[in-house]
N, C-alpha and C. Protein backbone atom coordinates (compact mmCIF):
# COMPACT_ATOMS: atom_id res chain seq x y z
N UNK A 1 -3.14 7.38 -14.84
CA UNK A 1 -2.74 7.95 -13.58
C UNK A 1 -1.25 7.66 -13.37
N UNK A 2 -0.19 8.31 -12.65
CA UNK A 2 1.28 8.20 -12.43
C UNK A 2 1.07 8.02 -10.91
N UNK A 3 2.36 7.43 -11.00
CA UNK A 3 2.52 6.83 -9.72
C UNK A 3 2.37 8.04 -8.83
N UNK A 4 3.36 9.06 -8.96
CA UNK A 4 2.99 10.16 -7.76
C UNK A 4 2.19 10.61 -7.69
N UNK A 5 1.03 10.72 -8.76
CA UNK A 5 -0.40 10.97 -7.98
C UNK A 5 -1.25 9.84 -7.21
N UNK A 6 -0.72 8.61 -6.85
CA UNK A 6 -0.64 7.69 -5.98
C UNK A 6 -0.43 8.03 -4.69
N UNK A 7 0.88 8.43 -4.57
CA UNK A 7 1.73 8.37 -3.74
C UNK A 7 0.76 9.71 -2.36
N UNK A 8 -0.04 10.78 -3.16
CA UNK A 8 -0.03 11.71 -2.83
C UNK A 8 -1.81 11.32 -1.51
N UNK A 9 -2.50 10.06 -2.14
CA UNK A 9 -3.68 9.82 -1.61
C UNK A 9 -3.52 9.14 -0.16
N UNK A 10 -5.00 8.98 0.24
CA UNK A 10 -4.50 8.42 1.71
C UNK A 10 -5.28 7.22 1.26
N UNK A 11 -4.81 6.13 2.61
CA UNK A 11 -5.38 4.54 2.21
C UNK A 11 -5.89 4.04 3.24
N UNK A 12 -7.33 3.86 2.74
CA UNK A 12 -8.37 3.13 4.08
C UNK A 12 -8.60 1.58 3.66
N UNK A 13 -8.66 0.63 4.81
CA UNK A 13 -9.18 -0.65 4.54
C UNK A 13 -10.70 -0.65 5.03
N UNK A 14 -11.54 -0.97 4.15
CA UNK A 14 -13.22 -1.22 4.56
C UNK A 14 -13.20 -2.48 5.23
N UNK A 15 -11.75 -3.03 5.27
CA UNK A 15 -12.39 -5.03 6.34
C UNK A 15 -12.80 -4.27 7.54
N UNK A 16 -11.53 -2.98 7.88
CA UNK A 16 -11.41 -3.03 9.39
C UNK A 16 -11.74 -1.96 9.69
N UNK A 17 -11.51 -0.92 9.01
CA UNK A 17 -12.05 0.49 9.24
C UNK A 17 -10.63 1.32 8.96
N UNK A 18 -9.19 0.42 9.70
CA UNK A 18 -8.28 1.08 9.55
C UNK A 18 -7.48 2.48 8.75
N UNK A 19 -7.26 3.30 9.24
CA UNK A 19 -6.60 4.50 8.26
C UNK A 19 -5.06 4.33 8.13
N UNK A 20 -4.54 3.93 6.73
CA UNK A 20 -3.43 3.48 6.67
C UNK A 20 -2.63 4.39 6.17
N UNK A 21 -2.46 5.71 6.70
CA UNK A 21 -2.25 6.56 6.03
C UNK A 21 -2.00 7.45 5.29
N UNK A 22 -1.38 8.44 4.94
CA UNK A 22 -1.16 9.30 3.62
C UNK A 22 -0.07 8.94 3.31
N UNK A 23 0.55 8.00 2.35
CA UNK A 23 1.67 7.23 2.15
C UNK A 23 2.69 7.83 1.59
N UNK A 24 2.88 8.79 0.89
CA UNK A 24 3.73 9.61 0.26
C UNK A 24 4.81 8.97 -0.20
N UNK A 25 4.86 7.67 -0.33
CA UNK A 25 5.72 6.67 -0.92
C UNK A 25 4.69 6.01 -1.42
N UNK A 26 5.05 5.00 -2.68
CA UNK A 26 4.26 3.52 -3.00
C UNK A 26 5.39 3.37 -4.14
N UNK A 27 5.29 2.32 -3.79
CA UNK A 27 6.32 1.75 -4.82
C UNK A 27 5.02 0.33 -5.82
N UNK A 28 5.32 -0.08 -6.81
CA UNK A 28 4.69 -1.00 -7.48
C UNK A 28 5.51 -2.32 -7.67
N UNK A 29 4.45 -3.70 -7.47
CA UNK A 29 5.21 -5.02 -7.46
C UNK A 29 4.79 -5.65 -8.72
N UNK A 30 5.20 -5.91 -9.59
CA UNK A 30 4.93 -6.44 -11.03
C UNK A 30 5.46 -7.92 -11.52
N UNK A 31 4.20 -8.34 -11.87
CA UNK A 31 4.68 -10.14 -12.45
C UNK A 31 5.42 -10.02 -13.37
N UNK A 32 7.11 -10.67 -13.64
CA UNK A 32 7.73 -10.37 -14.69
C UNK A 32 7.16 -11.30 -15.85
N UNK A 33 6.50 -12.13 -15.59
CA UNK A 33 6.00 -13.14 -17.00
C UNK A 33 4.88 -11.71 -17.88
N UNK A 34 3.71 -11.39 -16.90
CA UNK A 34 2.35 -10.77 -17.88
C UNK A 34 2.54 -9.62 -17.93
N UNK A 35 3.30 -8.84 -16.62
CA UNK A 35 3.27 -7.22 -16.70
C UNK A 35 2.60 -6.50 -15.59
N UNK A 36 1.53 -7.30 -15.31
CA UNK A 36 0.48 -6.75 -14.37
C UNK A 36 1.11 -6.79 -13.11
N UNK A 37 0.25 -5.31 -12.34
CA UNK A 37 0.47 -5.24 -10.91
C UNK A 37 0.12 -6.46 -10.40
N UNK A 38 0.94 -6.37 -9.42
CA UNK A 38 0.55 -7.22 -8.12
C UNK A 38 -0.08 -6.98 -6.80
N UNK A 39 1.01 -6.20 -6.51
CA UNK A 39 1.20 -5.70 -4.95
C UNK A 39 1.45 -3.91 -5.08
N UNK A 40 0.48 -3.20 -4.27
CA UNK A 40 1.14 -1.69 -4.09
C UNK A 40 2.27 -2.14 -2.70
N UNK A 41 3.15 -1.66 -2.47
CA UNK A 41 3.90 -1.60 -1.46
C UNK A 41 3.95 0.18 -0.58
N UNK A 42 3.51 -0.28 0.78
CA UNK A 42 3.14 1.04 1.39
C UNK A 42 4.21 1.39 2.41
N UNK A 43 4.55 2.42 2.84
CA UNK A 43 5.77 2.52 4.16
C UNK A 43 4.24 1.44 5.67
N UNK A 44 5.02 0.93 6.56
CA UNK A 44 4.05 -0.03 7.33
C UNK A 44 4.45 1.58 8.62
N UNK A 45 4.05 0.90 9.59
CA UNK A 45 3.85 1.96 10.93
C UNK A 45 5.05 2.37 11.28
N UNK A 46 5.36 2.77 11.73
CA UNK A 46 6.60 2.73 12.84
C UNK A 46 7.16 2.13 14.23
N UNK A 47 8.03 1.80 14.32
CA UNK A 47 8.08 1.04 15.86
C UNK A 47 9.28 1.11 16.16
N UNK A 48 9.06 1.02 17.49
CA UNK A 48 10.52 2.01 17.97
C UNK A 48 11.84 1.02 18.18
N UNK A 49 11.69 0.26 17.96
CA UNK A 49 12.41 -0.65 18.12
C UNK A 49 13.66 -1.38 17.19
N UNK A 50 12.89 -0.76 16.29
CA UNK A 50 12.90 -1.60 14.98
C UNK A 50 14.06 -0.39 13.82
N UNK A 51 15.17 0.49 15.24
CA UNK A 51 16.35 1.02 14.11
C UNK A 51 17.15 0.45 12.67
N UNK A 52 16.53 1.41 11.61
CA UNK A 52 17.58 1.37 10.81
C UNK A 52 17.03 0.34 9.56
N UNK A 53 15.50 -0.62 9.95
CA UNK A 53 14.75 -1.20 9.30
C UNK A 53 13.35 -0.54 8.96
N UNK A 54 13.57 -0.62 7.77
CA UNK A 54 11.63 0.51 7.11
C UNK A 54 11.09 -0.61 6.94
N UNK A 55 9.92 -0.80 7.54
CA UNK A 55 8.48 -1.80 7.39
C UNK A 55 7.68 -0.86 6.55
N UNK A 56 7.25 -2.05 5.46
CA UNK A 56 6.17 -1.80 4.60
C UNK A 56 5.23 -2.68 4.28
N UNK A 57 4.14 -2.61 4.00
CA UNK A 57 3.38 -3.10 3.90
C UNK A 57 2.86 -3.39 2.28
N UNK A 58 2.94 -4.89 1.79
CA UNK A 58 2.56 -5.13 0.77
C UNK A 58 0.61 -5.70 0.73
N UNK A 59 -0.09 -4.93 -0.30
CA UNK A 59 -1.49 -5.20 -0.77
C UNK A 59 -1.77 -5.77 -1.72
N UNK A 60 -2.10 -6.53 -2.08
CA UNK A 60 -2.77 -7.10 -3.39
C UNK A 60 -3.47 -6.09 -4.09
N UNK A 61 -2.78 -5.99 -5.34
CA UNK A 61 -3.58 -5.07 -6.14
C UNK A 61 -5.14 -4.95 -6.59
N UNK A 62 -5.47 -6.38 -6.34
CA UNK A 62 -6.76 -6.74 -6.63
C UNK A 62 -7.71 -6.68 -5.54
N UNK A 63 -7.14 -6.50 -4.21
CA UNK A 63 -7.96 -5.48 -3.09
C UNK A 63 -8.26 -4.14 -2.98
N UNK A 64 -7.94 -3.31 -4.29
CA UNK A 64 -8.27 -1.75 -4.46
C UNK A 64 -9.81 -1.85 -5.23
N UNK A 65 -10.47 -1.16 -4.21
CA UNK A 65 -11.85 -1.35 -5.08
C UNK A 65 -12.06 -0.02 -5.85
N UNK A 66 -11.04 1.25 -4.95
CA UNK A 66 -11.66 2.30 -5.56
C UNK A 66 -10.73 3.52 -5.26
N UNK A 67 -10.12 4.06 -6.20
CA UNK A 67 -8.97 5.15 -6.12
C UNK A 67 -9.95 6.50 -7.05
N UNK A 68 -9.59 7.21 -5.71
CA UNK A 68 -11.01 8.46 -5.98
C UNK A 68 -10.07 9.55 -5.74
N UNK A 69 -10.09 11.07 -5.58
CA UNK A 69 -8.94 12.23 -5.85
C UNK A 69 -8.44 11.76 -4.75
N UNK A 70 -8.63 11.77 -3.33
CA UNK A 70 -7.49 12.26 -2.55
C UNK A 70 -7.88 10.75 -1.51
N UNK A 71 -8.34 9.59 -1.99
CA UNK A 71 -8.28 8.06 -1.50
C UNK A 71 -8.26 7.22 -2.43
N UNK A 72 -7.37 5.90 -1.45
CA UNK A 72 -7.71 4.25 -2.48
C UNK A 72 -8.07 3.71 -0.79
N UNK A 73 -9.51 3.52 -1.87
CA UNK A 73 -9.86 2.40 -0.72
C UNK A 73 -9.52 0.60 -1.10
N UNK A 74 -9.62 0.33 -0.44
CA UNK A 74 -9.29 -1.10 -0.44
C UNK A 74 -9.69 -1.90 0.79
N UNK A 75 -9.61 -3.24 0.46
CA UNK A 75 -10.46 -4.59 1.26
C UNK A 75 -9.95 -5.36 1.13
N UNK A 76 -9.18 -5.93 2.48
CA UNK A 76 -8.88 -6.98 2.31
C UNK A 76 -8.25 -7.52 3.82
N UNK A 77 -8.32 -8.44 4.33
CA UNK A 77 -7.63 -9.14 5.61
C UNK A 77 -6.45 -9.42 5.40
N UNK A 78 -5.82 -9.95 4.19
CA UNK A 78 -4.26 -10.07 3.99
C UNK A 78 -3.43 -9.04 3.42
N UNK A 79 -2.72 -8.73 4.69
CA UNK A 79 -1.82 -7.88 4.86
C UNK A 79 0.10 -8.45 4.12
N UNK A 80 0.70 -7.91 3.78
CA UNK A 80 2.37 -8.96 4.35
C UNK A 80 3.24 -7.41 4.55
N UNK A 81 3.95 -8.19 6.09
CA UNK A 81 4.57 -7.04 6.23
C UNK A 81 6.10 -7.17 5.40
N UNK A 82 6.83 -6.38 5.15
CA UNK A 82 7.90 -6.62 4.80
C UNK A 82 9.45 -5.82 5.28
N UNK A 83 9.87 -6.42 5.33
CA UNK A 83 11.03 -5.20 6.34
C UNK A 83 12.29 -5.58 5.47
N UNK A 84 12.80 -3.65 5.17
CA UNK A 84 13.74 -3.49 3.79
C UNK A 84 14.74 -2.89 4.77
């Protein structure tokens, strides 16, 4: 699979029910020692407050239980927000 057919799905969490939605960005976080994913990194919400800073939201890769045509679901309570 390539990343932009990633990019193109929408993202639900089963902890909470949340719809995190159609991300049209993801960027990938990679351990430089083994190679392996880490973290998908998602654009986070918006807030109005917050000019000129993009919040995103980093996942543990190992909270995707299931990337199906047009979803990745995923599970998990730990969130990290990150602001670029």
């Amino acid at each position: 699979m390539r990343l932009s057919e990633l990019c193109s799905k929408e993202i639900i969490n089963l902890e909470n029910g949340e719809k995190m939605g159609n991300s049209g960005y993801i960027d990938l976080i990679f351990d430089e020692q083994s190679g392996k994913i880490e973290y998908i990194l998602v654009p986070g919400k918006f807030r109005f407050l917050s000019f000129g800073i993009k919040n995103y939201i980093q996942i543990p890769w190992d909270s995707i239980k299931r990337i199906g045509p047009d979803i990745i679901i995923i599970e998990t309570e730990r969130q990290i927000y990150v602001n670029k």
